[in-house]
N, C-alpha and C. Protein backbone atom coordinates (compact mmCIF):
# COMPACT_ATOMS: atom_id res chain seq x y z
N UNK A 1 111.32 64.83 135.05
CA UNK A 1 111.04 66.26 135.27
C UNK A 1 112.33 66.99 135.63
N UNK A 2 112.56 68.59 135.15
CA UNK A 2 113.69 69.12 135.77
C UNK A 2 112.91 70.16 136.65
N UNK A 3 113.55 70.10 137.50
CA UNK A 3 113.15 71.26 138.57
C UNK A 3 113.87 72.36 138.13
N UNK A 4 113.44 73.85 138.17
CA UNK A 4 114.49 74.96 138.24
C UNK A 4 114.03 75.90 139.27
N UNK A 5 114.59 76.46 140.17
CA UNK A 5 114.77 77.55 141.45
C UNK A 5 115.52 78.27 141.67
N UNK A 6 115.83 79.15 142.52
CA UNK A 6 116.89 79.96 143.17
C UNK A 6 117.17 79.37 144.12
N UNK A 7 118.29 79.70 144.37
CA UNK A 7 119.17 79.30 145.69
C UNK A 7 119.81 80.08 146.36
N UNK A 8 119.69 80.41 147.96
CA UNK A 8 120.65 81.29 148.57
C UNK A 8 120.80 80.98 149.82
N UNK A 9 121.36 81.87 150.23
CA UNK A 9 122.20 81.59 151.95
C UNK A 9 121.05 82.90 152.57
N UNK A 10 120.32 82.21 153.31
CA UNK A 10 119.01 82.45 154.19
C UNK A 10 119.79 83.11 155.69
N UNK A 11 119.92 84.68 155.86
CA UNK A 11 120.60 84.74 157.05
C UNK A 11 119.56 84.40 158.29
N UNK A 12 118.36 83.87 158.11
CA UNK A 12 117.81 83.06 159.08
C UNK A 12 118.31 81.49 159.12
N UNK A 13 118.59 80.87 160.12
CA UNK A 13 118.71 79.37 160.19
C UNK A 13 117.67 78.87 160.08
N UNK A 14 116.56 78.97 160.63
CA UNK A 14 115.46 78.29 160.45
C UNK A 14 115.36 78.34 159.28
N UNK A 15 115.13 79.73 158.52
CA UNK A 15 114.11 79.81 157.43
C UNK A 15 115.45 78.84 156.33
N UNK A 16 116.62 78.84 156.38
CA UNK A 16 117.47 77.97 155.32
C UNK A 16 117.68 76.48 155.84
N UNK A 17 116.83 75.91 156.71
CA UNK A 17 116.52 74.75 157.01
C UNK A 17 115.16 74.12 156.35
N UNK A 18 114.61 75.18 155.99
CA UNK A 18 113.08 74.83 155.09
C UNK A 18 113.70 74.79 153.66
N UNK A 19 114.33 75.76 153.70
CA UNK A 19 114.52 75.40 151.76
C UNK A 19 115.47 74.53 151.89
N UNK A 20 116.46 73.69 152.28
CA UNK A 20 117.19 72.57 152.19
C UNK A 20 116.21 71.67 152.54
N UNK A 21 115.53 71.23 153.38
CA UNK A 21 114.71 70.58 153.32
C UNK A 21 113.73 70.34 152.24
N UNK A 22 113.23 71.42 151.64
CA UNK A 22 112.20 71.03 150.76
C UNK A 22 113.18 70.85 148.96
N UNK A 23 114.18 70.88 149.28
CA UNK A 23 115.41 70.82 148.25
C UNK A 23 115.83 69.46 148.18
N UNK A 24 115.98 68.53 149.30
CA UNK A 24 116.12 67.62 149.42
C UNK A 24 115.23 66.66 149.79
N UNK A 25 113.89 66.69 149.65
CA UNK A 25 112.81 65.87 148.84
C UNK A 25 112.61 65.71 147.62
N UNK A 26 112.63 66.76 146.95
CA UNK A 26 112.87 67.02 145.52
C UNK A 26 113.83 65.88 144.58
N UNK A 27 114.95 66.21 145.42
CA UNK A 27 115.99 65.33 145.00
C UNK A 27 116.16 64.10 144.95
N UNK A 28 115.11 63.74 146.38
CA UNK A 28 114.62 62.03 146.33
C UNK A 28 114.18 61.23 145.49
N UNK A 29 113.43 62.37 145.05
CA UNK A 29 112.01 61.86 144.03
C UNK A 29 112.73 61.14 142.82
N UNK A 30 112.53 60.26 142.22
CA UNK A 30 112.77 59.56 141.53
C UNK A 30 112.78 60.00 139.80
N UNK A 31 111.30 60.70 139.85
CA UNK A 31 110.93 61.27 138.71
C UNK A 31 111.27 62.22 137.80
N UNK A 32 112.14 63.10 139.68
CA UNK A 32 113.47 64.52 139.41
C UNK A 32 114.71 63.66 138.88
N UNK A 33 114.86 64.18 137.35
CA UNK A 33 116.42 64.00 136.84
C UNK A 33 117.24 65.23 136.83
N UNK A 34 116.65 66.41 137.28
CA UNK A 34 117.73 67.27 137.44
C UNK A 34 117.29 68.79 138.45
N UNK A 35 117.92 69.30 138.98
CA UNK A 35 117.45 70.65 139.98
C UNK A 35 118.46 71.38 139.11
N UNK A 36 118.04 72.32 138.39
CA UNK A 36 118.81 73.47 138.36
C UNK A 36 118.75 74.66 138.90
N UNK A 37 120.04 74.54 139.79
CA UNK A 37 119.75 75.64 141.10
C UNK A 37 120.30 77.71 140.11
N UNK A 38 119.49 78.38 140.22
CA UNK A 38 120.68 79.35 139.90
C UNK A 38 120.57 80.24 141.49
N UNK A 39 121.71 80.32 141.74
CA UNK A 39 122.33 80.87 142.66
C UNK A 39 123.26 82.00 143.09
N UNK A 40 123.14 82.52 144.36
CA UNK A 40 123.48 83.57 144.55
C UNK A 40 124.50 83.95 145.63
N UNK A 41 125.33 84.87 145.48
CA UNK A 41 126.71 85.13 146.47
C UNK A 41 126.88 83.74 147.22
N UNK A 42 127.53 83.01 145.62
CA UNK A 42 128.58 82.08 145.97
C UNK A 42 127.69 80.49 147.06
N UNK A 43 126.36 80.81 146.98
CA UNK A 43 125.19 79.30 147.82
C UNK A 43 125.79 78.48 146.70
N UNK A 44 125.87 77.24 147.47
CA UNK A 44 125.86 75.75 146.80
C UNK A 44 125.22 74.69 147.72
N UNK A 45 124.58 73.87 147.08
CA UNK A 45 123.70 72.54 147.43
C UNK A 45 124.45 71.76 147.02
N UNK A 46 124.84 70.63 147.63
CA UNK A 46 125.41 69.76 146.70
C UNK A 46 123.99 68.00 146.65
N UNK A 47 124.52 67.71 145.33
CA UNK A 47 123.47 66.73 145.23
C UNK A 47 124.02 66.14 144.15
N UNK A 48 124.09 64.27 143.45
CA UNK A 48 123.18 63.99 141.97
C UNK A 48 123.17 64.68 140.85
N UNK A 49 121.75 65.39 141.67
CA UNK A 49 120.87 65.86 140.43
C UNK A 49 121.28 67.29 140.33
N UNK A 50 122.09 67.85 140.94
CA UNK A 50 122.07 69.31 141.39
C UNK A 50 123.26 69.90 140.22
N UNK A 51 122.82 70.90 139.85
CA UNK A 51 123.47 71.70 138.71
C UNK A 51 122.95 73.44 139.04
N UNK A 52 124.58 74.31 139.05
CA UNK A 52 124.15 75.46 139.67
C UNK A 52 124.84 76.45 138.42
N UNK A 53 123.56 77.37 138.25
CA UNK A 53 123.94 78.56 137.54
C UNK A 53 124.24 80.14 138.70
N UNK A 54 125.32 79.82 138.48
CA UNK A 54 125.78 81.43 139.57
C UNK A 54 125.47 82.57 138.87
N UNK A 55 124.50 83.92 140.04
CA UNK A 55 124.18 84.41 139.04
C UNK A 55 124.37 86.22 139.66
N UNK A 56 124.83 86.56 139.13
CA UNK A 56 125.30 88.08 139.91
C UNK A 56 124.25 89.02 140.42
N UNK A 57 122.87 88.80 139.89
CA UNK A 57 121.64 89.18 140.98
C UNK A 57 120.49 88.27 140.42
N UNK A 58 119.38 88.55 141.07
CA UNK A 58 118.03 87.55 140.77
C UNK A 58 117.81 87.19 139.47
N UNK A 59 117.92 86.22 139.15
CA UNK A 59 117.26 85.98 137.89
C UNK A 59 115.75 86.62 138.03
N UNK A 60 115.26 87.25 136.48
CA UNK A 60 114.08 87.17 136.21
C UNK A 60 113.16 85.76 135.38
N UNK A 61 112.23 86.11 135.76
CA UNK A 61 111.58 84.55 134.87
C UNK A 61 111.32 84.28 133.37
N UNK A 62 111.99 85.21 133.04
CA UNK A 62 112.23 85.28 131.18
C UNK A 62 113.71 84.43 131.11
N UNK A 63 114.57 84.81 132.00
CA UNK A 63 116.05 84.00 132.07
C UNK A 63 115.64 82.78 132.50
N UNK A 64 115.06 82.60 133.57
CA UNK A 64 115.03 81.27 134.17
C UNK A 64 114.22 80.44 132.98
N UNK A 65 112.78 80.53 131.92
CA UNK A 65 112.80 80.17 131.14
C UNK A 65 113.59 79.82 129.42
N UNK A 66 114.23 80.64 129.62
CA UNK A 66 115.31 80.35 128.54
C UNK A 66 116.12 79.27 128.83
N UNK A 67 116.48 79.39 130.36
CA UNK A 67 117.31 77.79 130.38
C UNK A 67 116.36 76.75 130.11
N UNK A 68 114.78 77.04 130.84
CA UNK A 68 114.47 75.21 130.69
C UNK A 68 114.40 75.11 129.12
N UNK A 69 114.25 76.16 128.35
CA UNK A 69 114.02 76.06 127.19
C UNK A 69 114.80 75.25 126.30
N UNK A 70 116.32 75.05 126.69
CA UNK A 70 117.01 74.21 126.38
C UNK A 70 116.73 72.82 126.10
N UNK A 71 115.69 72.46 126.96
CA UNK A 71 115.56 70.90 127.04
C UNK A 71 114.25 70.64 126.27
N UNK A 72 113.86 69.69 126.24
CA UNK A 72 112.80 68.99 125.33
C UNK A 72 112.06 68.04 126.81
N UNK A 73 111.87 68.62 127.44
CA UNK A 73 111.16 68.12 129.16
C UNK A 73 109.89 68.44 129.38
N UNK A 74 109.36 67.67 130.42
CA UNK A 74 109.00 68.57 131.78
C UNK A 74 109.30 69.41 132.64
N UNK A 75 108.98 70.34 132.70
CA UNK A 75 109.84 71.57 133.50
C UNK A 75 109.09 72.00 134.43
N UNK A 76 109.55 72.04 135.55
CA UNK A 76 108.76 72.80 136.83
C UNK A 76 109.58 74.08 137.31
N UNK A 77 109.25 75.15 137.39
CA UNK A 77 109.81 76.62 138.21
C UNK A 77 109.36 76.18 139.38
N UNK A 78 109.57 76.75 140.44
CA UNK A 78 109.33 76.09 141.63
C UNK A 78 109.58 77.61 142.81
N UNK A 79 109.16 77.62 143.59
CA UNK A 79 109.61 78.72 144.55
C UNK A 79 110.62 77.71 145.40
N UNK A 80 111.46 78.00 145.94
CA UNK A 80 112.90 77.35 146.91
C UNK A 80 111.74 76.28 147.98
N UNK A 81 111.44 77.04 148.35
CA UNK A 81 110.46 76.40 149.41
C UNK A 81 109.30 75.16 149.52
N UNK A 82 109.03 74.87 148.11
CA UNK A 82 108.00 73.73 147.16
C UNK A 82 108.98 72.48 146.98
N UNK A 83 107.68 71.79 147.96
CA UNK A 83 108.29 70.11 147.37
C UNK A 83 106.68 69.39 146.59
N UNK A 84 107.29 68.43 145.75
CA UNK A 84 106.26 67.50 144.96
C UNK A 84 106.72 66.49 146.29
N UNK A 85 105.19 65.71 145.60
CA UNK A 85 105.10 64.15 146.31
C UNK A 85 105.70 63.27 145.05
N UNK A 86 105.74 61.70 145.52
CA UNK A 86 106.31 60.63 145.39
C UNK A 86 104.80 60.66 144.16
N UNK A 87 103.68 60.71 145.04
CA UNK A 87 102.20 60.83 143.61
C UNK A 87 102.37 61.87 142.72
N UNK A 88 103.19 62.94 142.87
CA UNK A 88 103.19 63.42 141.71
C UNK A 88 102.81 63.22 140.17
N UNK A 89 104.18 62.67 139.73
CA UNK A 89 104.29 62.02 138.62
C UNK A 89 102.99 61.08 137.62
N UNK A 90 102.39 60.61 138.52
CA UNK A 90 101.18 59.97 138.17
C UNK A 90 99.94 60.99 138.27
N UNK A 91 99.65 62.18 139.14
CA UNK A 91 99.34 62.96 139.00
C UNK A 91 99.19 63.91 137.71
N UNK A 92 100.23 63.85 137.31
CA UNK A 92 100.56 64.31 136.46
C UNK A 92 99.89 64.22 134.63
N UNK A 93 100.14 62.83 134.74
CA UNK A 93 99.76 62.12 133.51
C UNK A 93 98.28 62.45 133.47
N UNK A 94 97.20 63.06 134.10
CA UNK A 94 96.08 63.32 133.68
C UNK A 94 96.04 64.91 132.98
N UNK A 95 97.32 65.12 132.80
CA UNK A 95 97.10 66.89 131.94
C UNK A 95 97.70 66.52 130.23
N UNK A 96 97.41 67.12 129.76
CA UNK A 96 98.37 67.73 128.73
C UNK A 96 99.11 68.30 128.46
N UNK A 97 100.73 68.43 128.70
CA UNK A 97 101.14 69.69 128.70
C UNK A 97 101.59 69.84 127.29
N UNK A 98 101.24 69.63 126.38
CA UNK A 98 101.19 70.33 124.87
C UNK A 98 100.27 71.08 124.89
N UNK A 99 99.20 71.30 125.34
CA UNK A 99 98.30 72.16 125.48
C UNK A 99 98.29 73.06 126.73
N UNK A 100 98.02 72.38 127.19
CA UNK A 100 98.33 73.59 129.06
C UNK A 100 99.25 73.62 129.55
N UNK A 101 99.25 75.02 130.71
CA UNK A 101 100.76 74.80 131.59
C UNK A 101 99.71 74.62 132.94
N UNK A 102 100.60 74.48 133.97
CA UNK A 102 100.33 74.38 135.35
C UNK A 102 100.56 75.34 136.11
N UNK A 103 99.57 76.16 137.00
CA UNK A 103 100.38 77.13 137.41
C UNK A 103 99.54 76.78 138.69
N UNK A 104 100.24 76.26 139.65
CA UNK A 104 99.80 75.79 140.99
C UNK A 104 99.74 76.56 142.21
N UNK A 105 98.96 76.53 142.46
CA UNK A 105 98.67 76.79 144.29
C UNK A 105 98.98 76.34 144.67
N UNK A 106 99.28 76.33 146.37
CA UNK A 106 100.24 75.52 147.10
C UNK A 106 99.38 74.90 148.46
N UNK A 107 99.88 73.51 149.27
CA UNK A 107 99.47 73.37 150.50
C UNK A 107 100.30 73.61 151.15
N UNK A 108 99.91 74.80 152.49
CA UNK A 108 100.73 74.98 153.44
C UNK A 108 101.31 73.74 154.32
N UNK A 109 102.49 73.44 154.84
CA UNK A 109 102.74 72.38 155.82
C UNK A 109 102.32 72.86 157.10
N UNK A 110 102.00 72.25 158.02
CA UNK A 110 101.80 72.61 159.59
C UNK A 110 102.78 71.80 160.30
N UNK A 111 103.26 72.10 161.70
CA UNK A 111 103.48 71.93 162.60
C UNK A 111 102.91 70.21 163.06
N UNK A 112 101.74 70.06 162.68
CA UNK A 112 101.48 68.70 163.03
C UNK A 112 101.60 67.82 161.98
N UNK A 113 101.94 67.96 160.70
CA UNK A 113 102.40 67.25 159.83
C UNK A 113 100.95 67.59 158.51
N UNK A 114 100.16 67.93 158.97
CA UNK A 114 98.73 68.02 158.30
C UNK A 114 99.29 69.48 156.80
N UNK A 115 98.08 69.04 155.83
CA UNK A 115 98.76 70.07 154.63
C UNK A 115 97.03 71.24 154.50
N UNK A 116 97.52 72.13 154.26
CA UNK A 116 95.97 73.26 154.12
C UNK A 116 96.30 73.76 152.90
N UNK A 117 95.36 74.08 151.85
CA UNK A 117 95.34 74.34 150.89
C UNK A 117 95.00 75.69 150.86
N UNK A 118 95.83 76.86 150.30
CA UNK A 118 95.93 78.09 150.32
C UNK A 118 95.34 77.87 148.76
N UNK A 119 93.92 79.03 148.84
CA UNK A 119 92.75 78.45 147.52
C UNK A 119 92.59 80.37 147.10
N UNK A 120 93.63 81.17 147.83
CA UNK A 120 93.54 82.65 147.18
C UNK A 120 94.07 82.48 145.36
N UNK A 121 92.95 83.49 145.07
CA UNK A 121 93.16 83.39 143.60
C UNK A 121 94.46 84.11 142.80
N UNK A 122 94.98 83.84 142.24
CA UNK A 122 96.21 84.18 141.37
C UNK A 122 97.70 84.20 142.21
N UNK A 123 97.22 83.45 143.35
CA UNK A 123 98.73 82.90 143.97
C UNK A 123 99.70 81.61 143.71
N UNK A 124 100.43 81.59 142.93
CA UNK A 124 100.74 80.20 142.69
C UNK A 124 102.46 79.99 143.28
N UNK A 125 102.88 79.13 143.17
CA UNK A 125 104.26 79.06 143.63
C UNK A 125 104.93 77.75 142.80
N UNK A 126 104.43 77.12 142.32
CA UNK A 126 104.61 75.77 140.72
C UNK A 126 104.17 76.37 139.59
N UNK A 127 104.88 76.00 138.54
CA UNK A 127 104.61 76.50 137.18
C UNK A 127 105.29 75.55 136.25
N UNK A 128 104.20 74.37 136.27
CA UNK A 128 104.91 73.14 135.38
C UNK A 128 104.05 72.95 134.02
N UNK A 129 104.90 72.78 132.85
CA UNK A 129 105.02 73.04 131.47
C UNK A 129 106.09 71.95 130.85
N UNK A 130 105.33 71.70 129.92
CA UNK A 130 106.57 71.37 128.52
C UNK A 130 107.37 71.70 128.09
N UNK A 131 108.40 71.76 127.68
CA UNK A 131 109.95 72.87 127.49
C UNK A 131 109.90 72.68 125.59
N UNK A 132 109.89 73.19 124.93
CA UNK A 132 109.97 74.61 125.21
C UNK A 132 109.06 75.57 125.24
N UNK A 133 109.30 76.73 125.92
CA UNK A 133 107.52 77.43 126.12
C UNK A 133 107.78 78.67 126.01
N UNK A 134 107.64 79.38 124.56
CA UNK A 134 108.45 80.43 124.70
C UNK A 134 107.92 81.82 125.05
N UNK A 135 107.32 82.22 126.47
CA UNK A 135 107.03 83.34 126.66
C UNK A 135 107.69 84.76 126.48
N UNK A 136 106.93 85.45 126.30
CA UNK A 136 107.52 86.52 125.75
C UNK A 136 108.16 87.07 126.93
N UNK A 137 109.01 88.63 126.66
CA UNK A 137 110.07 88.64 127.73
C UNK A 137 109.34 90.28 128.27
N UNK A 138 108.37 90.63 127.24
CA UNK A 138 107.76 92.04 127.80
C UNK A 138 106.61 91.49 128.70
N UNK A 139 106.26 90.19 128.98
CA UNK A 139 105.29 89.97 129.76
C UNK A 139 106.19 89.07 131.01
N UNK A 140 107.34 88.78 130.89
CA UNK A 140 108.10 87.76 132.16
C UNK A 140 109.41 88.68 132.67
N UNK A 141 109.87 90.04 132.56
CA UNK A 141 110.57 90.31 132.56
C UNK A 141 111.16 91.14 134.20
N UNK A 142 110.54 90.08 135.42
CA UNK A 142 110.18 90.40 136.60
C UNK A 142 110.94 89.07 137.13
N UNK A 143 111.36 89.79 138.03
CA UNK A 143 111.46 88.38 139.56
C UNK A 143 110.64 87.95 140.57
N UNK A 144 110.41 86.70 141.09
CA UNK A 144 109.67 86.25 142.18
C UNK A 144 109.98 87.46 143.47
N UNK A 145 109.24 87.06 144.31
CA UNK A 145 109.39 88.02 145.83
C UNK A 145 108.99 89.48 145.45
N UNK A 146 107.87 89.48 144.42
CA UNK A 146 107.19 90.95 144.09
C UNK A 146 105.41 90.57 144.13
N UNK A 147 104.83 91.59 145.13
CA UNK A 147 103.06 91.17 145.23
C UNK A 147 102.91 90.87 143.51
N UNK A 148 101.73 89.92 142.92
CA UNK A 148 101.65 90.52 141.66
C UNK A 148 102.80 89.43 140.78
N UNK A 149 104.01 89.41 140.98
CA UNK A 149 104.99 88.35 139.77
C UNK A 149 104.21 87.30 139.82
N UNK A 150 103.65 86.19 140.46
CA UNK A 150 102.58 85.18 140.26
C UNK A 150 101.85 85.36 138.77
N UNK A 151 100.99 86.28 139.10
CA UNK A 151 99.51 86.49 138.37
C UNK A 151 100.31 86.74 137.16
N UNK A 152 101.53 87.75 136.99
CA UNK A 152 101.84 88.20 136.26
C UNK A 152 102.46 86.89 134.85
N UNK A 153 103.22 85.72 135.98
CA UNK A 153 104.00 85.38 135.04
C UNK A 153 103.21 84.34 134.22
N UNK A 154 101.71 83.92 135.05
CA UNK A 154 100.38 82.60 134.60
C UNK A 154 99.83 83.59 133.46
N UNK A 155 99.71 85.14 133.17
CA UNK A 155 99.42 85.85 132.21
C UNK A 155 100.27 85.00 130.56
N UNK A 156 101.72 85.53 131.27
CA UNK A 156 102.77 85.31 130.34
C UNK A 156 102.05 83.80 129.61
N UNK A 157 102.24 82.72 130.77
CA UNK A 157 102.62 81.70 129.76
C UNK A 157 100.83 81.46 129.22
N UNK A 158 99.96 81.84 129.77
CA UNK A 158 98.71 81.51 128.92
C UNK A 158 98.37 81.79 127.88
N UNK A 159 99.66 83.31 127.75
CA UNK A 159 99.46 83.44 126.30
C UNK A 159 99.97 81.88 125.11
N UNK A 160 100.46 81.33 125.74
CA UNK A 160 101.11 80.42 124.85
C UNK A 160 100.40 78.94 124.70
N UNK A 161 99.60 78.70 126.11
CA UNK A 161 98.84 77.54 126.18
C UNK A 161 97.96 77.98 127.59
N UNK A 162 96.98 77.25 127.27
CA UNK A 162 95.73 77.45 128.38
C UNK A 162 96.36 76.88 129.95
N UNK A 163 95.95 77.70 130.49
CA UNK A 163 96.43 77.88 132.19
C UNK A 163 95.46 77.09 132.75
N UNK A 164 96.12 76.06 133.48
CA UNK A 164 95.16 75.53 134.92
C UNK A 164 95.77 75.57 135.90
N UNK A 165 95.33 75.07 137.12
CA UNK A 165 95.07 75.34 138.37
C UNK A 165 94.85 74.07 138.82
N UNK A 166 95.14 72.80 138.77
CA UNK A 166 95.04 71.70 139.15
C UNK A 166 95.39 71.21 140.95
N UNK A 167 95.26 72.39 141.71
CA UNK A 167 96.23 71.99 142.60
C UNK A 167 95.32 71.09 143.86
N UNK A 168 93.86 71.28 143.46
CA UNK A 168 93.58 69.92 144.12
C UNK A 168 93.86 68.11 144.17
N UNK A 169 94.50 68.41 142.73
CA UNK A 169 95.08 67.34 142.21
C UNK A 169 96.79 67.05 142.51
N UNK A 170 97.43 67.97 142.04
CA UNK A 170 98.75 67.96 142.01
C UNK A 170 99.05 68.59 143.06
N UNK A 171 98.99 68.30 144.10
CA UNK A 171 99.55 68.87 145.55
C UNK A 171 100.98 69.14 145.76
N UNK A 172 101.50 70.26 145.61
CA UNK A 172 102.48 70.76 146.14
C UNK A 172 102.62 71.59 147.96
N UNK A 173 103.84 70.78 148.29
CA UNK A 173 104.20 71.27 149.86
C UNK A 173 104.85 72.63 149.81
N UNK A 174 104.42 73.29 150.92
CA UNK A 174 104.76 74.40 150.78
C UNK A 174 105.26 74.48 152.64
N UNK A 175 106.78 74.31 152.46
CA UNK A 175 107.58 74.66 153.65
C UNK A 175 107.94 75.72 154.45
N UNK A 176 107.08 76.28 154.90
CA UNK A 176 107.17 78.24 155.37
C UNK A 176 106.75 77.71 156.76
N UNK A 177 106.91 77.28 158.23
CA UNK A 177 106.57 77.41 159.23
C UNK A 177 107.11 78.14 159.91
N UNK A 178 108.32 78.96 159.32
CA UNK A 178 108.74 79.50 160.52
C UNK A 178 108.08 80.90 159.91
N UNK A 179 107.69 81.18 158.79
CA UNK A 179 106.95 82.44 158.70
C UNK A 179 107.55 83.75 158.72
N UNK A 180 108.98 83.14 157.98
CA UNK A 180 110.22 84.58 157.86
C UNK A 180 109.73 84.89 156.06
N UNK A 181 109.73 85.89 156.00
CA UNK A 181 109.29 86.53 154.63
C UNK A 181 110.43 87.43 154.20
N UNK A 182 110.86 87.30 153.33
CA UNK A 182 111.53 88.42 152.64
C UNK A 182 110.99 89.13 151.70
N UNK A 183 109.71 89.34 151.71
CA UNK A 183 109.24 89.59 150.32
C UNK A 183 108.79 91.24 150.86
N UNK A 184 109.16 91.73 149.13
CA UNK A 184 109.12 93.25 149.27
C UNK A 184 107.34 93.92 149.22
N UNK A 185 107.13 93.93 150.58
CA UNK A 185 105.53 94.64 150.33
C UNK A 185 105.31 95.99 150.07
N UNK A 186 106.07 96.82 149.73
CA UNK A 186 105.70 97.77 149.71
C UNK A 186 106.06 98.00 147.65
N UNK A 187 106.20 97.29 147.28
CA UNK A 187 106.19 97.50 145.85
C UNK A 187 104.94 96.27 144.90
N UNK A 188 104.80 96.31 144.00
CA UNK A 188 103.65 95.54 143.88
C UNK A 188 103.87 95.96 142.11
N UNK A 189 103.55 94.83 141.22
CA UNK A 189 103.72 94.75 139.74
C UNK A 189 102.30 95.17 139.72
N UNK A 190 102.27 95.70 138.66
CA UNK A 190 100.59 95.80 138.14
C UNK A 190 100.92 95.69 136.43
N UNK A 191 99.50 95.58 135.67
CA UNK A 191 99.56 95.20 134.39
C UNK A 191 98.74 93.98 134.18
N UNK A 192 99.70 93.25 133.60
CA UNK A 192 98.84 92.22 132.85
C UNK A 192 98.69 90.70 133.79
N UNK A 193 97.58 91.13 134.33
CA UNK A 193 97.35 89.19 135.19
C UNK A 193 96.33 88.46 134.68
N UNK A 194 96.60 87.01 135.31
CA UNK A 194 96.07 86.02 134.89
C UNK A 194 95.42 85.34 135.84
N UNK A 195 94.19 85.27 136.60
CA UNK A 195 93.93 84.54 137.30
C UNK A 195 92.90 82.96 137.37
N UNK A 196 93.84 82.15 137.81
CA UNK A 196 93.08 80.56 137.40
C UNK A 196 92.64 80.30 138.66
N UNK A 197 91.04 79.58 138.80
CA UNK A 197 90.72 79.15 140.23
C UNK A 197 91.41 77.61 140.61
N UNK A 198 91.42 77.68 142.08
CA UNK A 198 91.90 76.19 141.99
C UNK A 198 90.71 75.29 141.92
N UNK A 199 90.94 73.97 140.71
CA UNK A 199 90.46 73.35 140.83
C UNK A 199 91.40 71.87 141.20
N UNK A 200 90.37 70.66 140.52
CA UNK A 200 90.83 69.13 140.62
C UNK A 200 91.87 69.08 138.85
């Protein structure tokens, strides 16, 4: 699998202790042959698997798909903050991805180590697919950290293959305890969404 994300310098400590952390599980994983980080004012990870596209502001998710498009893979988009398990991979093997993509919900991490499954509809934070997947760019032509880019971008790729929601199955960690948000609420995409329930 290649992972692809953003990367940046978190002027919270805490909150850039969660995404290195959940950056470096990723990297453990056996199954990950590559993270492609694209990155911003000059962040670097170093790793392996780690390969960084510097990028002079946010990628949108029409760019970030054009790179995985390159490869002939598994491809996961990932929010910074999302780690897979070690079960992943085997997880995995019960989809198709010639036919479907994945557009996952996430389990929150807690404080006591326990995971809760955030089951709101058209929130996802994984978006794993077959490479190449060529969504169009009038339906992906947005960045993450907007209410709405989710729904928006599971629209995009369903046009291309049927959308699930597997995330009772494919459990993704979702590293947010310290509960610093950067995300812009007062703007919000509207248009074309896609919403998948979670199932198994």
């Amino acid at each position: 699998m290649i992972i692809l994300c953003e990367y940046w310098k978190d002027k919270n400590a805490e909150r850039q202790k969660e995404l290195d952390f959940a950056l470096s599980i990723n990297q453990s994983l056996s199954f990950v042959s590559k993270i492609i980080l694209f990155t911003e004012n000059g962040a670097t990870f170093d790793g392996p698997k780690i390969e960084h596209i510097p990028c002079p502001k946010r990628p949108t998710y029409f760019e970030i798909f054009q790179v995985a498009n390159h490869y002939s893979d598994t491809c996961a988009v990932i929010n910074t903050d999302i780690h897979f398990l070690p079960e992943t991979e085997e997880c995995l093997k019960r989809f198709d991805l010639n036919t479907h993509v994945l557009c996952l919900s996430r389990w929150d991490a807690q404080r006591d180590g326990s995971l809760v499954p955030f089951t709101t509809g058209g929130s996802y934070d994984t978006y794993i697919f077959k490479s190449p997947l060529p969504i169009r760019e009038q339906f992906s032509n947005h960045t993450a950290g907007i209410p709405g880019c989710d729904a928006k971008l599971c629209f995009a790729m369903n046009q291309i293959r049927s959308a699930l929601n597997p995330a009772l199955t494919v459990v993704t960690v979702h590293v947010h305890m310290s509960g610093i948000r950067n995300l812009d609420c007062n703007t919000r995409l509207f248009g074309n969404y896609h919403v998948v329930p979670v199932s198994k």
